[in-house]
Structures are given as C-alpha cells and as structure tokens.
N, C-alpha and C. Protein backbone atom coordinates (compact mmCIF):
# COMPACT_ATOMS: atom_id res chain seq x y z
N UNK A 1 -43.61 -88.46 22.66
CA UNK A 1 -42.43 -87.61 22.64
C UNK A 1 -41.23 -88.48 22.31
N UNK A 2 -40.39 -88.00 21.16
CA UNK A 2 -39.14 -89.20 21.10
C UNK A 2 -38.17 -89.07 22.09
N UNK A 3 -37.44 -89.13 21.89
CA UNK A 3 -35.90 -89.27 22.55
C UNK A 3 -35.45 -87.68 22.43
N UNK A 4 -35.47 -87.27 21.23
CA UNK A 4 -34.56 -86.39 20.72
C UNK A 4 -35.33 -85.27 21.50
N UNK A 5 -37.12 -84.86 21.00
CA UNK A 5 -37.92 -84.30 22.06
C UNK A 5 -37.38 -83.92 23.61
N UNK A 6 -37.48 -85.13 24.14
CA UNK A 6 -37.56 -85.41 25.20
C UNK A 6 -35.75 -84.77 25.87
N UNK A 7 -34.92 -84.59 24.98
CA UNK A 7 -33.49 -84.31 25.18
C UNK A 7 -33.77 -82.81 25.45
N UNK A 8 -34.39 -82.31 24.50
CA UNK A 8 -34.69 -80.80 23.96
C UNK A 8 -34.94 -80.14 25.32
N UNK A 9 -36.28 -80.89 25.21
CA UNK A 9 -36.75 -80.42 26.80
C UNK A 9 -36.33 -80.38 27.97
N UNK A 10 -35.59 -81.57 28.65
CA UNK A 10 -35.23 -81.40 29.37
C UNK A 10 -33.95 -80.52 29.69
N UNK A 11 -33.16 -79.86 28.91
CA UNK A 11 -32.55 -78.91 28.57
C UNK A 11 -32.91 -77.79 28.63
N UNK A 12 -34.41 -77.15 28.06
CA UNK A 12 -35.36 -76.74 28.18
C UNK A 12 -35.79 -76.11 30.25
N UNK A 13 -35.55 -77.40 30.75
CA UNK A 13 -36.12 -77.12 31.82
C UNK A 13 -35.49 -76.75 32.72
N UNK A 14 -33.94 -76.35 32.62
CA UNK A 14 -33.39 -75.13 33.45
C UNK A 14 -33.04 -74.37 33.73
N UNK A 15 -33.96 -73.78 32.11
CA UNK A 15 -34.33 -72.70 32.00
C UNK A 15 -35.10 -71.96 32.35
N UNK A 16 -36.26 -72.70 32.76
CA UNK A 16 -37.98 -72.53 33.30
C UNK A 16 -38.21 -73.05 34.63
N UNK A 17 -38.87 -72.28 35.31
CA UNK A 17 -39.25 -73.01 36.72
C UNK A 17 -40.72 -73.81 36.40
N UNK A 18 -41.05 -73.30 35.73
CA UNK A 18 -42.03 -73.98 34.58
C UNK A 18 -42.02 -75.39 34.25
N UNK A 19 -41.22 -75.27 33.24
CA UNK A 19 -40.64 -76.47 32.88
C UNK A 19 -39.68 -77.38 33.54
N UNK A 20 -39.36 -76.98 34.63
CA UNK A 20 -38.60 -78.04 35.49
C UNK A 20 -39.41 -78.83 36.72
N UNK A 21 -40.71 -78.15 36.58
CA UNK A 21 -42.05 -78.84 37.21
C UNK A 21 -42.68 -79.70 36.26
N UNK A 22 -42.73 -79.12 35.03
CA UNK A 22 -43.09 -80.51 33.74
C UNK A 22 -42.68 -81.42 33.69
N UNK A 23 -40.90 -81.68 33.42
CA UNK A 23 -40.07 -82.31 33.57
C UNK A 23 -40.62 -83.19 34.97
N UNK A 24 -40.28 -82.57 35.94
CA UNK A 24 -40.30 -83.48 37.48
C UNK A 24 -41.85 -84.83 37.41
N UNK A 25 -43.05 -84.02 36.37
CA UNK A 25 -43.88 -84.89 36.44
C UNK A 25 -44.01 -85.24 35.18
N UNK A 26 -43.23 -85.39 34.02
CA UNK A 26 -43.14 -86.28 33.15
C UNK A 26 -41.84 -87.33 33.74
N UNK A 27 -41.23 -87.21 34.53
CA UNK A 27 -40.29 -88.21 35.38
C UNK A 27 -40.97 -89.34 35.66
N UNK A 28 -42.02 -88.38 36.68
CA UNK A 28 -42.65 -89.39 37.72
C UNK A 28 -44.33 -90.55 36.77
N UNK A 29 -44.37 -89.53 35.68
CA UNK A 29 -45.21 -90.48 35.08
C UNK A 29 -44.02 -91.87 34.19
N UNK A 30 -43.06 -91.83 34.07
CA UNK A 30 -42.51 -92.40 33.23
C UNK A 30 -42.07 -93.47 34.55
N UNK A 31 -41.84 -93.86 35.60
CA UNK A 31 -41.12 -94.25 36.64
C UNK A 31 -39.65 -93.96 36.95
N UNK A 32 -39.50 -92.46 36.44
CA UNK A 32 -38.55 -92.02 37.11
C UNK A 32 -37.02 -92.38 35.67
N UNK A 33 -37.82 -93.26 34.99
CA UNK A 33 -37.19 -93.40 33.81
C UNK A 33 -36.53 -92.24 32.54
N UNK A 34 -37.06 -91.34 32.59
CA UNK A 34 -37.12 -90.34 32.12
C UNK A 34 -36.88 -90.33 30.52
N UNK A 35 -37.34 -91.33 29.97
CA UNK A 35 -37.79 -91.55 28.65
C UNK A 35 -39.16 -92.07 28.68
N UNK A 36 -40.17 -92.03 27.21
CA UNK A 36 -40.77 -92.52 26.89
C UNK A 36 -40.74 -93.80 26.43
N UNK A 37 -38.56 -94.08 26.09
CA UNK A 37 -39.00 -95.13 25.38
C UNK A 37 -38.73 -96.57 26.36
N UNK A 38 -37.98 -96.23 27.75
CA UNK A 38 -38.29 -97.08 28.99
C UNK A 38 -39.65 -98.22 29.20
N UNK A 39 -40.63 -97.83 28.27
CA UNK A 39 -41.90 -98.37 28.33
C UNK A 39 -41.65 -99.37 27.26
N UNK A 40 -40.90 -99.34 26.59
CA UNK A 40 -40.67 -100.47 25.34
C UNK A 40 -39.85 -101.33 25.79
N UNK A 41 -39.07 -101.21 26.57
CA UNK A 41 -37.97 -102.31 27.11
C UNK A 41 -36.36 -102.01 26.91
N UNK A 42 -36.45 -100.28 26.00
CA UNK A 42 -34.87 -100.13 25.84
C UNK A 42 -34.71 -98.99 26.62
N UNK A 43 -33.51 -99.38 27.03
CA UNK A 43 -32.96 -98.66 28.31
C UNK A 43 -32.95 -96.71 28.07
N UNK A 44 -33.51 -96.37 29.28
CA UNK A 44 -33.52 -95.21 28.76
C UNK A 44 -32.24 -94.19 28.82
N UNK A 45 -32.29 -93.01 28.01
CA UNK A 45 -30.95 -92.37 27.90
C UNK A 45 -30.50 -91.58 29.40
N UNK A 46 -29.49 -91.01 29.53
CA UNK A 46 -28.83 -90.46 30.20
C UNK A 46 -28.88 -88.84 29.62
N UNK A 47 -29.76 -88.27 30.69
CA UNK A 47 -29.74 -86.78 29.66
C UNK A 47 -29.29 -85.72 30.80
N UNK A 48 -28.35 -84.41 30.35
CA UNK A 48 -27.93 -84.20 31.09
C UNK A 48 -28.66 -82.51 31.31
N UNK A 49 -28.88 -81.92 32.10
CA UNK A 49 -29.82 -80.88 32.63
C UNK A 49 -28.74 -79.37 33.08
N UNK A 50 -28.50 -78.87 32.38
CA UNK A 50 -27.26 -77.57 32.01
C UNK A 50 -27.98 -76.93 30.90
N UNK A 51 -27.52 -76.00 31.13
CA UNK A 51 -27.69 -73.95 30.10
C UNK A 51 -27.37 -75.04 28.60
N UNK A 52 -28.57 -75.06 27.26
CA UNK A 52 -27.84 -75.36 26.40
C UNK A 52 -28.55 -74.09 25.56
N UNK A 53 -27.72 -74.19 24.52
CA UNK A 53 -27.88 -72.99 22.97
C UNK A 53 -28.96 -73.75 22.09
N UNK A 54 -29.84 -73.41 21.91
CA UNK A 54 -30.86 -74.00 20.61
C UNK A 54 -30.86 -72.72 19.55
N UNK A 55 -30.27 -73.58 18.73
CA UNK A 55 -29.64 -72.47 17.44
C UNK A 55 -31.22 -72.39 16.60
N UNK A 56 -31.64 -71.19 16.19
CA UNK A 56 -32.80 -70.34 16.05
C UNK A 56 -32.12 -69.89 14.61
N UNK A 57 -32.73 -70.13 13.25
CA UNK A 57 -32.53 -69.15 12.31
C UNK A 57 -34.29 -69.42 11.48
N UNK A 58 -34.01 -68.69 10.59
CA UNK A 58 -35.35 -68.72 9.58
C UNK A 58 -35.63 -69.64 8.94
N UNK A 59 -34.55 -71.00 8.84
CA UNK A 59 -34.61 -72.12 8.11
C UNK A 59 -34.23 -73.34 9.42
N UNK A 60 -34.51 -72.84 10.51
CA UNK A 60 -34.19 -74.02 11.58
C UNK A 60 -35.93 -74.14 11.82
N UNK A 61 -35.85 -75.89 13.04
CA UNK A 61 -36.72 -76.33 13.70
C UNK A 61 -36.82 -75.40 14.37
N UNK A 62 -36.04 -74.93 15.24
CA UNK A 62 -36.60 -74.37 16.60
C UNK A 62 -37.01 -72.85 16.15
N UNK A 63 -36.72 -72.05 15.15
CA UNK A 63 -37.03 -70.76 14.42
C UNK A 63 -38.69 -71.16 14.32
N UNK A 64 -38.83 -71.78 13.20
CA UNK A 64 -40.20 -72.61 13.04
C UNK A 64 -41.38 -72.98 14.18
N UNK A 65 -40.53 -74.09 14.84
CA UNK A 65 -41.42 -74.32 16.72
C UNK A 65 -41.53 -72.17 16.89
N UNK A 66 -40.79 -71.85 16.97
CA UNK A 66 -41.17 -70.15 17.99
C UNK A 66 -42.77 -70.13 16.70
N UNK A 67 -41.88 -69.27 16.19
CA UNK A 67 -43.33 -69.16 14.65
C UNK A 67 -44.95 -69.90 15.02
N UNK A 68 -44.37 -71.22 15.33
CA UNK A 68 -45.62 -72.02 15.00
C UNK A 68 -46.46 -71.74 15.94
N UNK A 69 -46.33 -71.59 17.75
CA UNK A 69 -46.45 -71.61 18.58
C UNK A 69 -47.02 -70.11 19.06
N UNK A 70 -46.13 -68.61 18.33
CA UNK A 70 -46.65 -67.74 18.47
C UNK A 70 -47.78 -68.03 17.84
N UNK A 71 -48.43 -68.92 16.31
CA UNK A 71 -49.41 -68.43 15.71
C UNK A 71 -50.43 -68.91 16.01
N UNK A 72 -49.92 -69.82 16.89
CA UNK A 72 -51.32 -70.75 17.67
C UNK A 72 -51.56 -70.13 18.39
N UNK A 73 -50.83 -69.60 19.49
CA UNK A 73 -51.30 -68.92 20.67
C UNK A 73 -52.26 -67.62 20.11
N UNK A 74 -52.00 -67.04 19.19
CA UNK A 74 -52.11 -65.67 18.86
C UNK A 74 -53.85 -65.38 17.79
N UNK A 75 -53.82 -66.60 17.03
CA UNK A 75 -54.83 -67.10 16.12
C UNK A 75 -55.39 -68.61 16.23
N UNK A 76 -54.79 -69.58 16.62
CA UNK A 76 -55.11 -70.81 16.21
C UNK A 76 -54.96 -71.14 14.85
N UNK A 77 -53.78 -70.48 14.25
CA UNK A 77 -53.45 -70.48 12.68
C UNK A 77 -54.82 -70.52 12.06
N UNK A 78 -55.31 -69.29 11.84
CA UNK A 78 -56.43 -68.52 11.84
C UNK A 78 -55.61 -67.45 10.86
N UNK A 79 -55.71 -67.57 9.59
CA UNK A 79 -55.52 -66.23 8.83
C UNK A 79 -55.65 -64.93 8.84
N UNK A 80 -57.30 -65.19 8.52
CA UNK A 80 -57.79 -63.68 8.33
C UNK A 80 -58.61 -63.41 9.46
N UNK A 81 -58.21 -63.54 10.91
CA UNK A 81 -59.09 -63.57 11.68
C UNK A 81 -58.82 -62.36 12.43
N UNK A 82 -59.79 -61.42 12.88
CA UNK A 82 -59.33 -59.97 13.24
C UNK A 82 -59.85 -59.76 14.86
N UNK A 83 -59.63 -59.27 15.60
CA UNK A 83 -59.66 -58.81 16.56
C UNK A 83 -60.77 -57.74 16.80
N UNK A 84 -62.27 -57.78 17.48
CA UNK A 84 -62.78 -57.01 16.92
C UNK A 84 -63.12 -55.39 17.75
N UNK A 85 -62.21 -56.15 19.07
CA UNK A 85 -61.84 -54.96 20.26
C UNK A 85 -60.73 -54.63 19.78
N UNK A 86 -59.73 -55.03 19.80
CA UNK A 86 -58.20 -54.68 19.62
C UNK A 86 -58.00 -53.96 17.97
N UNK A 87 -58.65 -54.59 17.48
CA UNK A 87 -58.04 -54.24 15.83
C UNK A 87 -57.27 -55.23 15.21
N UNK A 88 -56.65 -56.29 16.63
CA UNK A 88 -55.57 -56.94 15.99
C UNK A 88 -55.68 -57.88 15.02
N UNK A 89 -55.09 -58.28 14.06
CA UNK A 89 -55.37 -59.12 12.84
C UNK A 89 -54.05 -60.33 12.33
N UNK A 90 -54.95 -61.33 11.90
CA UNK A 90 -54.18 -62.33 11.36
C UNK A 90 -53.08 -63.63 12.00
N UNK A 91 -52.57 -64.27 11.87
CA UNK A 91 -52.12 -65.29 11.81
C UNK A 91 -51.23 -64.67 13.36
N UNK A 92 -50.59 -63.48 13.50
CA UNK A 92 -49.66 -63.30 14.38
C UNK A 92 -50.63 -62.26 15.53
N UNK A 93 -51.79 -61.72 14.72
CA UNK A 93 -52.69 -60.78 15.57
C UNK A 93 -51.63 -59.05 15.79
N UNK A 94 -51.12 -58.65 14.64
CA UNK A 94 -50.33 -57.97 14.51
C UNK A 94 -51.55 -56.04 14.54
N UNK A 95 -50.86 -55.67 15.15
CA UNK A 95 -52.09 -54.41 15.68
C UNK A 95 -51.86 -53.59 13.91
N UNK A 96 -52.96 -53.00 13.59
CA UNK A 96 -52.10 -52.06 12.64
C UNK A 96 -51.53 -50.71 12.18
N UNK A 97 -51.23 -50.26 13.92
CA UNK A 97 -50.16 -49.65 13.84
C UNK A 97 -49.01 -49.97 14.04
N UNK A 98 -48.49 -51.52 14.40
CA UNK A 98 -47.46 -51.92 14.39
C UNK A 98 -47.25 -52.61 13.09
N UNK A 99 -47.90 -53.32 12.45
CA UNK A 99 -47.90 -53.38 10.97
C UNK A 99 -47.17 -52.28 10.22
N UNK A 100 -47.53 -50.83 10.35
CA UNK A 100 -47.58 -49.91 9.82
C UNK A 100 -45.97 -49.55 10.05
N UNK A 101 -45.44 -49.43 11.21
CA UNK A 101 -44.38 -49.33 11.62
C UNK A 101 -43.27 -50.26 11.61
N UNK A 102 -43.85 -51.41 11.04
CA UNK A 102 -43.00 -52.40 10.31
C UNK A 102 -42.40 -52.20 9.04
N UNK A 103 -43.08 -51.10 8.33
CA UNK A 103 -43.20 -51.04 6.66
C UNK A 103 -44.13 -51.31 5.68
N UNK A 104 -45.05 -51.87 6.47
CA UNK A 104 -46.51 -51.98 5.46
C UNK A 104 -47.07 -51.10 4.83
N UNK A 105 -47.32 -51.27 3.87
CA UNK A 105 -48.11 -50.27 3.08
C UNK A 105 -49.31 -49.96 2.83
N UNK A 106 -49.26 -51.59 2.68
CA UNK A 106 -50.69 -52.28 1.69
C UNK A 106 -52.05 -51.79 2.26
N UNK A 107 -52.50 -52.72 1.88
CA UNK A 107 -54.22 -52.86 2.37
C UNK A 107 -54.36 -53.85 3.38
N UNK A 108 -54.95 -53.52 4.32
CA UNK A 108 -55.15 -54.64 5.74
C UNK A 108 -56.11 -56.24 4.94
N UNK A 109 -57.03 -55.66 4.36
CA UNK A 109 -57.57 -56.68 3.82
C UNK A 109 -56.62 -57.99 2.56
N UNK A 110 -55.74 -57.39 2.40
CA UNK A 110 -55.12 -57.76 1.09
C UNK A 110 -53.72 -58.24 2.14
N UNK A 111 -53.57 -58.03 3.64
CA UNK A 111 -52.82 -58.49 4.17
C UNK A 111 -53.45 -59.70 5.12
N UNK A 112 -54.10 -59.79 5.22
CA UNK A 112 -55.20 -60.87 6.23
C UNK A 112 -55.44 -61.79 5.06
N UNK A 113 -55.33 -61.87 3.61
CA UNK A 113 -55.57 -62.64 2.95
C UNK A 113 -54.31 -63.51 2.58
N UNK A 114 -53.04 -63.26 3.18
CA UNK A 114 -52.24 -63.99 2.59
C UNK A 114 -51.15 -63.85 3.62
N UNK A 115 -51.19 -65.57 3.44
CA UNK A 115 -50.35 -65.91 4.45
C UNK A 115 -48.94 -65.86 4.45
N UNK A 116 -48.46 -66.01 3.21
CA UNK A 116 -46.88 -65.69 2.77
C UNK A 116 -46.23 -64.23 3.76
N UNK A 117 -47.38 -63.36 3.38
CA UNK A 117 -47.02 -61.93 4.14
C UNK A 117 -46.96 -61.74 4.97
N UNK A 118 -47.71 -62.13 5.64
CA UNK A 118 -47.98 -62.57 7.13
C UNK A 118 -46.59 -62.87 8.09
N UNK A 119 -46.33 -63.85 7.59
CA UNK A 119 -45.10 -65.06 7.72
C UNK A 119 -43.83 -63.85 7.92
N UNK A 120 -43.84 -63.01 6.59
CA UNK A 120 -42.83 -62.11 6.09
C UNK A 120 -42.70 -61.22 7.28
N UNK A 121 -43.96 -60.94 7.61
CA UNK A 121 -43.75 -58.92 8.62
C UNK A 121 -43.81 -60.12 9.77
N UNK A 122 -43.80 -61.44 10.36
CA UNK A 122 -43.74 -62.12 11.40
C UNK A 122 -41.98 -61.82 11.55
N UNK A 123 -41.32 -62.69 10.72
CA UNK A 123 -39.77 -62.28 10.72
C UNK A 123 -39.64 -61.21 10.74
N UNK A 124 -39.81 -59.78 9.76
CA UNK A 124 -39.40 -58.97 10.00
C UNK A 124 -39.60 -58.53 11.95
N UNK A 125 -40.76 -58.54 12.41
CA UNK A 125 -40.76 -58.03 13.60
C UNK A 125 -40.29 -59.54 14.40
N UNK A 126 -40.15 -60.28 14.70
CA UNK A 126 -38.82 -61.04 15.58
C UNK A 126 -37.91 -60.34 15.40
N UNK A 127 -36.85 -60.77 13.84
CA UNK A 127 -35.66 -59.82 14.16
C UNK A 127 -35.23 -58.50 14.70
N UNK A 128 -36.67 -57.77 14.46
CA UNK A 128 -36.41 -56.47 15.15
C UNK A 128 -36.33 -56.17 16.60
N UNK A 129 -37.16 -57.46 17.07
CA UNK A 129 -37.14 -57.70 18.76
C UNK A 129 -35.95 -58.04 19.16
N UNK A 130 -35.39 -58.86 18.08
CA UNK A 130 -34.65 -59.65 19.16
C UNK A 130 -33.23 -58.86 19.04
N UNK A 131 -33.19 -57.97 18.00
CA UNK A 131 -31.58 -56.99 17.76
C UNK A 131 -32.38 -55.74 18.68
N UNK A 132 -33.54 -55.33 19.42
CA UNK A 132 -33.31 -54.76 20.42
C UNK A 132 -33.06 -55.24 21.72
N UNK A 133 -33.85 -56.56 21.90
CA UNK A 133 -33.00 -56.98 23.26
C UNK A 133 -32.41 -57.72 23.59
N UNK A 134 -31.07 -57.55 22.10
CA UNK A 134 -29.96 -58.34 22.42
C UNK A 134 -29.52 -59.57 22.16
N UNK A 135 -30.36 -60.28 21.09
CA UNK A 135 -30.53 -61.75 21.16
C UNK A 135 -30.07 -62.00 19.56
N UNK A 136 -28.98 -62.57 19.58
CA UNK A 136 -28.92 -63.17 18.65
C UNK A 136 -29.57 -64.43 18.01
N UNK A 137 -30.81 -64.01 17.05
CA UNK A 137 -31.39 -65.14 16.86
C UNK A 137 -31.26 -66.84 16.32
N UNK A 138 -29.81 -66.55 15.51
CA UNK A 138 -29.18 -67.84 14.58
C UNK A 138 -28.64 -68.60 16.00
N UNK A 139 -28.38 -67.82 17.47
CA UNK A 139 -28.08 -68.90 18.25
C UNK A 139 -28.17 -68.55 19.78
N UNK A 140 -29.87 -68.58 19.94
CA UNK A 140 -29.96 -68.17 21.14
C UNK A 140 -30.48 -69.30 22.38
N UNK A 141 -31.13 -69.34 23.14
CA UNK A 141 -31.46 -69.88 24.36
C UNK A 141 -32.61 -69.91 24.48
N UNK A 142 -33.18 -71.25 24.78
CA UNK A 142 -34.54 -71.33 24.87
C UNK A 142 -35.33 -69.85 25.93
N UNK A 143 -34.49 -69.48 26.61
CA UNK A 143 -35.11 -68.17 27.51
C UNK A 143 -35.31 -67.32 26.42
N UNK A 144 -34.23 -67.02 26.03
CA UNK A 144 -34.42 -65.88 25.21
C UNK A 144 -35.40 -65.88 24.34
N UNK A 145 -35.70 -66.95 23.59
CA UNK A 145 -36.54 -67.28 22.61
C UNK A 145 -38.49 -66.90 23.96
N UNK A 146 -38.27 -67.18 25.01
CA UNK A 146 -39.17 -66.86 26.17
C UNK A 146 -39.70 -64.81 25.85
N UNK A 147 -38.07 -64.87 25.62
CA UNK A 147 -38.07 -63.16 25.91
C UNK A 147 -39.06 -62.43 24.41
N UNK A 148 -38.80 -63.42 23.79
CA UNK A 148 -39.18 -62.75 22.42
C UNK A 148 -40.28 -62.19 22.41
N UNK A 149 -41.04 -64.22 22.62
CA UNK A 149 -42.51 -64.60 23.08
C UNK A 149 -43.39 -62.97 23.51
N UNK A 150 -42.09 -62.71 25.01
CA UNK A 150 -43.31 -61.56 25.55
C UNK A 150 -43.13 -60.42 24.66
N UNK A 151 -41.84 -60.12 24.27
CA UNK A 151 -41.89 -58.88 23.11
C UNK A 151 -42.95 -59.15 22.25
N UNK A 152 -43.36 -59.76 22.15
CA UNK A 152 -44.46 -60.00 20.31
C UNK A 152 -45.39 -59.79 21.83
N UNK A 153 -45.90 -60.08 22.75
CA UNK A 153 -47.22 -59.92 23.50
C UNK A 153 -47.34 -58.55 24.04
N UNK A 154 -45.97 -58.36 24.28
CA UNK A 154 -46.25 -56.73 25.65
C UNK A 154 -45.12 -56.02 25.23
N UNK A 155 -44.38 -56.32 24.34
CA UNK A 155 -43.28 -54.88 23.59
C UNK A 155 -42.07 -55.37 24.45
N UNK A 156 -40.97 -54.01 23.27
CA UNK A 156 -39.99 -54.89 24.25
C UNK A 156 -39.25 -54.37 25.56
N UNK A 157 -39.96 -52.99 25.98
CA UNK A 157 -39.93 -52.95 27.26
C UNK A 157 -40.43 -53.73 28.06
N UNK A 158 -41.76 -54.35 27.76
CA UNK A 158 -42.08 -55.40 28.95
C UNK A 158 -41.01 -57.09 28.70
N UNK A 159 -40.33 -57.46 27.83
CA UNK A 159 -39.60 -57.86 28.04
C UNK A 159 -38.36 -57.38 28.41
N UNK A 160 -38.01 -56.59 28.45
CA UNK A 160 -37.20 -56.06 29.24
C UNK A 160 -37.05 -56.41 30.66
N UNK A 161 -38.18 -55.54 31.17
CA UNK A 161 -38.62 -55.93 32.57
C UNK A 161 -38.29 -57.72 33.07
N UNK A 162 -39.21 -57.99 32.18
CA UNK A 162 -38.98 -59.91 32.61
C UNK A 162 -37.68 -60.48 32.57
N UNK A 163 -36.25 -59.73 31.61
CA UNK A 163 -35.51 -59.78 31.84
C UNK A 163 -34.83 -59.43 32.91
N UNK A 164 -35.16 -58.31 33.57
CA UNK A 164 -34.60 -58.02 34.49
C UNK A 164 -35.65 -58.16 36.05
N UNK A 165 -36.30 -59.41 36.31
CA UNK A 165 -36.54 -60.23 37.20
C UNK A 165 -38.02 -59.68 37.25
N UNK A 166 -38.51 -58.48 36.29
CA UNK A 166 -39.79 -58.43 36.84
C UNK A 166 -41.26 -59.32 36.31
N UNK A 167 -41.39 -60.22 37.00
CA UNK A 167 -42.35 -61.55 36.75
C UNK A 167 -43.79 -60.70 36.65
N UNK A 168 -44.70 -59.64 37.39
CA UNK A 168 -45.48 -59.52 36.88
C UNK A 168 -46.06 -58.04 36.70
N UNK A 169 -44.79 -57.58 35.66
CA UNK A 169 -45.17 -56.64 34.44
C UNK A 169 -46.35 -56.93 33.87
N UNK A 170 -47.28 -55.69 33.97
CA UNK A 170 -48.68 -55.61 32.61
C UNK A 170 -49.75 -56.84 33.00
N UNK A 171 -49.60 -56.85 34.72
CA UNK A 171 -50.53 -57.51 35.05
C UNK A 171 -52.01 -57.24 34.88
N UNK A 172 -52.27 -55.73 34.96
CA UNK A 172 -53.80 -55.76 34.28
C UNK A 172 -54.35 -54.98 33.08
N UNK A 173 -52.94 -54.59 32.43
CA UNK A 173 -52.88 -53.90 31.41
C UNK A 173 -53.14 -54.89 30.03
N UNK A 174 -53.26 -56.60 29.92
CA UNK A 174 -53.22 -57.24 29.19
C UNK A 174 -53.69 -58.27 29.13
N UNK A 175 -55.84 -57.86 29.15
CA UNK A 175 -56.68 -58.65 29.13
C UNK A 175 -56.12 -59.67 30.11
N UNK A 176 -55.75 -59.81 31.18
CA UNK A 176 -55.53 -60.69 32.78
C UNK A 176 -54.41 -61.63 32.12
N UNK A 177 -53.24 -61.41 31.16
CA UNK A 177 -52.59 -62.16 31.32
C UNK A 177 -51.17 -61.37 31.21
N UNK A 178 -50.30 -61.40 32.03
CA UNK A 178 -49.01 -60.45 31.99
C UNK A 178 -48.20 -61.22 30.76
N UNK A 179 -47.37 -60.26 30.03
CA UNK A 179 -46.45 -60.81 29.43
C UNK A 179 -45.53 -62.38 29.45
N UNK A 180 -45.46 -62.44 31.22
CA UNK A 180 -44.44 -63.50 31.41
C UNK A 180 -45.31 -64.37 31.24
N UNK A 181 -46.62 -64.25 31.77
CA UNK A 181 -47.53 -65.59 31.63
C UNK A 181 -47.47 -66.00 30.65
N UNK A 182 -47.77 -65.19 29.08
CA UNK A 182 -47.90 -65.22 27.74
C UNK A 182 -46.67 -66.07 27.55
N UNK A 183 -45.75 -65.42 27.90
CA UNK A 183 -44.64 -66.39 27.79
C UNK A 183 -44.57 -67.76 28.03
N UNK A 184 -44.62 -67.91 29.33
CA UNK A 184 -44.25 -69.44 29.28
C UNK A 184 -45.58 -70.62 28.87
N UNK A 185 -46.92 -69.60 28.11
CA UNK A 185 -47.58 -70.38 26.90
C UNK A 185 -46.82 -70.76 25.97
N UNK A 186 -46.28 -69.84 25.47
CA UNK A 186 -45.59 -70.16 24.37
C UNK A 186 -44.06 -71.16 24.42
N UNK A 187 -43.90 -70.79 25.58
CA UNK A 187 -42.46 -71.85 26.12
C UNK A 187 -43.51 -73.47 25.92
N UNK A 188 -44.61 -73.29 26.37
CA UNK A 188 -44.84 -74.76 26.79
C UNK A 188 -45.51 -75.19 25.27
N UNK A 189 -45.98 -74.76 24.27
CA UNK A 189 -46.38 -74.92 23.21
C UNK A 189 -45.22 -75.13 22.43
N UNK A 190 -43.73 -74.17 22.38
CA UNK A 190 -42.95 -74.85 21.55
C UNK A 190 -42.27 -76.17 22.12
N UNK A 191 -42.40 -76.54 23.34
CA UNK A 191 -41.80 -77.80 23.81
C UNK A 191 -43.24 -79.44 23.78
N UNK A 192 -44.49 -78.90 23.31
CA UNK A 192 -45.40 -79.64 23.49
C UNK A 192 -45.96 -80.09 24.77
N UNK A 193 -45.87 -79.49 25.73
CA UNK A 193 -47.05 -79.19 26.76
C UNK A 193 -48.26 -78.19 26.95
C-alpha cells in the first residue's frame, strides 16, 4: 500500500466502523507507525482522520475503484456470465428487467457479449442511483459511494434504509447477505482489503 493509499484510507475509516477496525490493525501490524513505508527507515507521515470528499466522476480513480470493485464483487470481471437462478447477467449482474428499464433494447446475448455496453448501462444506472439518493457523484464521500454499492445490490430503497440507520435491511431477502453487508464488500474492495 503506498503512502497516498494508505492516506485514502485512513480517511476512509471514519467513515466505516469497518474500516476503522482495519485501520486499528493495519496500525498495529505496522508498529503503530501507520505507514508501510516506516519499514524502510523513512519516517512515517502524519495523517489526519476527519469527514474527507473523494471526488467521484466517470474519468476519476475513485469513479473507476467504485466500477471496478462493483464488477468484482458482482462477476469476478466475468463478462458473459449469467445467473442461472436469478437471470442476472454480466460484468455488473444487471437483472433484465432492470436492464430493460434502463433503456435497453437490444438482445441480452448481444449485451453479455460486450463489454463497452456493459460499462455504458453500469454508468447509466449509478447516475440514476445516485440523483435519487441525493449524491452528487463528481464529489461525494466515501459513504455515499457505500450507499450506492447497496443501491446496485438491494435498490434504492434499501439504501435508503441504510441511510437512515437501518443496518439490517433485506436480511433474508438477499441470498444471506443484507445490502449493508454487500456494502462494506465493496467499501473494503475499493480500499484493498
């Protein structure tokens, strides 16, 4: 993890009760140093642990990290890989009636084959999440970017809910993993835990 990483995150972590338990034992593996690069002999930084903004657009890192992280969680960046209970399909595991209600037209097969498109109805449905619950994406908060997470898993009433303190929404409505859980997968995948 570099420096810059390692800044991200810990920024990151008070946001998350999650991640401020990561943090506490990437501390204690480091000797309390709280760099990686303490192990080389240069002094480690001074990082400071406050609410920060991680600016999110379609051409940023951290836009990208969300992306990358939903598609792992969702496929294992797995293309054409379909769901054979759910229906769900492709890179984002997008159902296809929500496809459909995105604007799709096409052919499911002719959409599982290409990843460009994929990518495309991925943005289109973020932005649509995140201008319903409120989030400006060009400059939001690692939470929020949390909130998205569960919108793309459990809609955005169940982020909703998690917004408004309820931790375990769609506890058995979602193959044993609630939204928030889903979430802070994806929290810990875009930070590399």
């Amino acid at each position: 993890m570099t420096n810059l990483e390692f800044s991200s995150f810990c920024k990151f972590a008070q946001q998350s009760s999650l991640a401020s338990s990561l943090i506490l034992k990437y501390n204690k593996a480091f000797g309390g140093g709280g760099s990686p690069m303490s192990r080389t002999g240069s002094s480690p930084r001074t990082v400071s642990y406050g609410p920060t903004k991680m600016p999110i657009s379609s051409s940023g890192t951290t836009y990208n990290r969300y992306v990358s992280s939903i598609q792992t969680q969702e496929s294992a960046g797995k293309m054409n890989v379909r769901n054979k209970t759910s229906g769900a399909m492709g890179l984002y595991q997008f159902m296809p009636k929500t496809l459909r209600g995105l604007g799709y037209k096409g052919d499911f097969n002719t959409f599982l084959n290409n990843p460009s498109l994929q990518n495309k109805y991925m943005d289109i449905f973020t932005r649509q999440n995140a201008k319903s619950l409120g989030i400006n994406i060009g400059n939001m908060t690692s939470q929020q970017a949390g909130y998205l997470a569960a919108a793309h898993y459990g809609g955005v009433g169940g982020a909703r809910k998690i917004m408004k303190g309820n931790r375990q929404y769609g506890n058995t409505n979602f193959h044993g993993k609630t939204p928030y859980g889903y979430m802070n997968d994806v929290l810990k995948r875009m930070y590399g835990r």
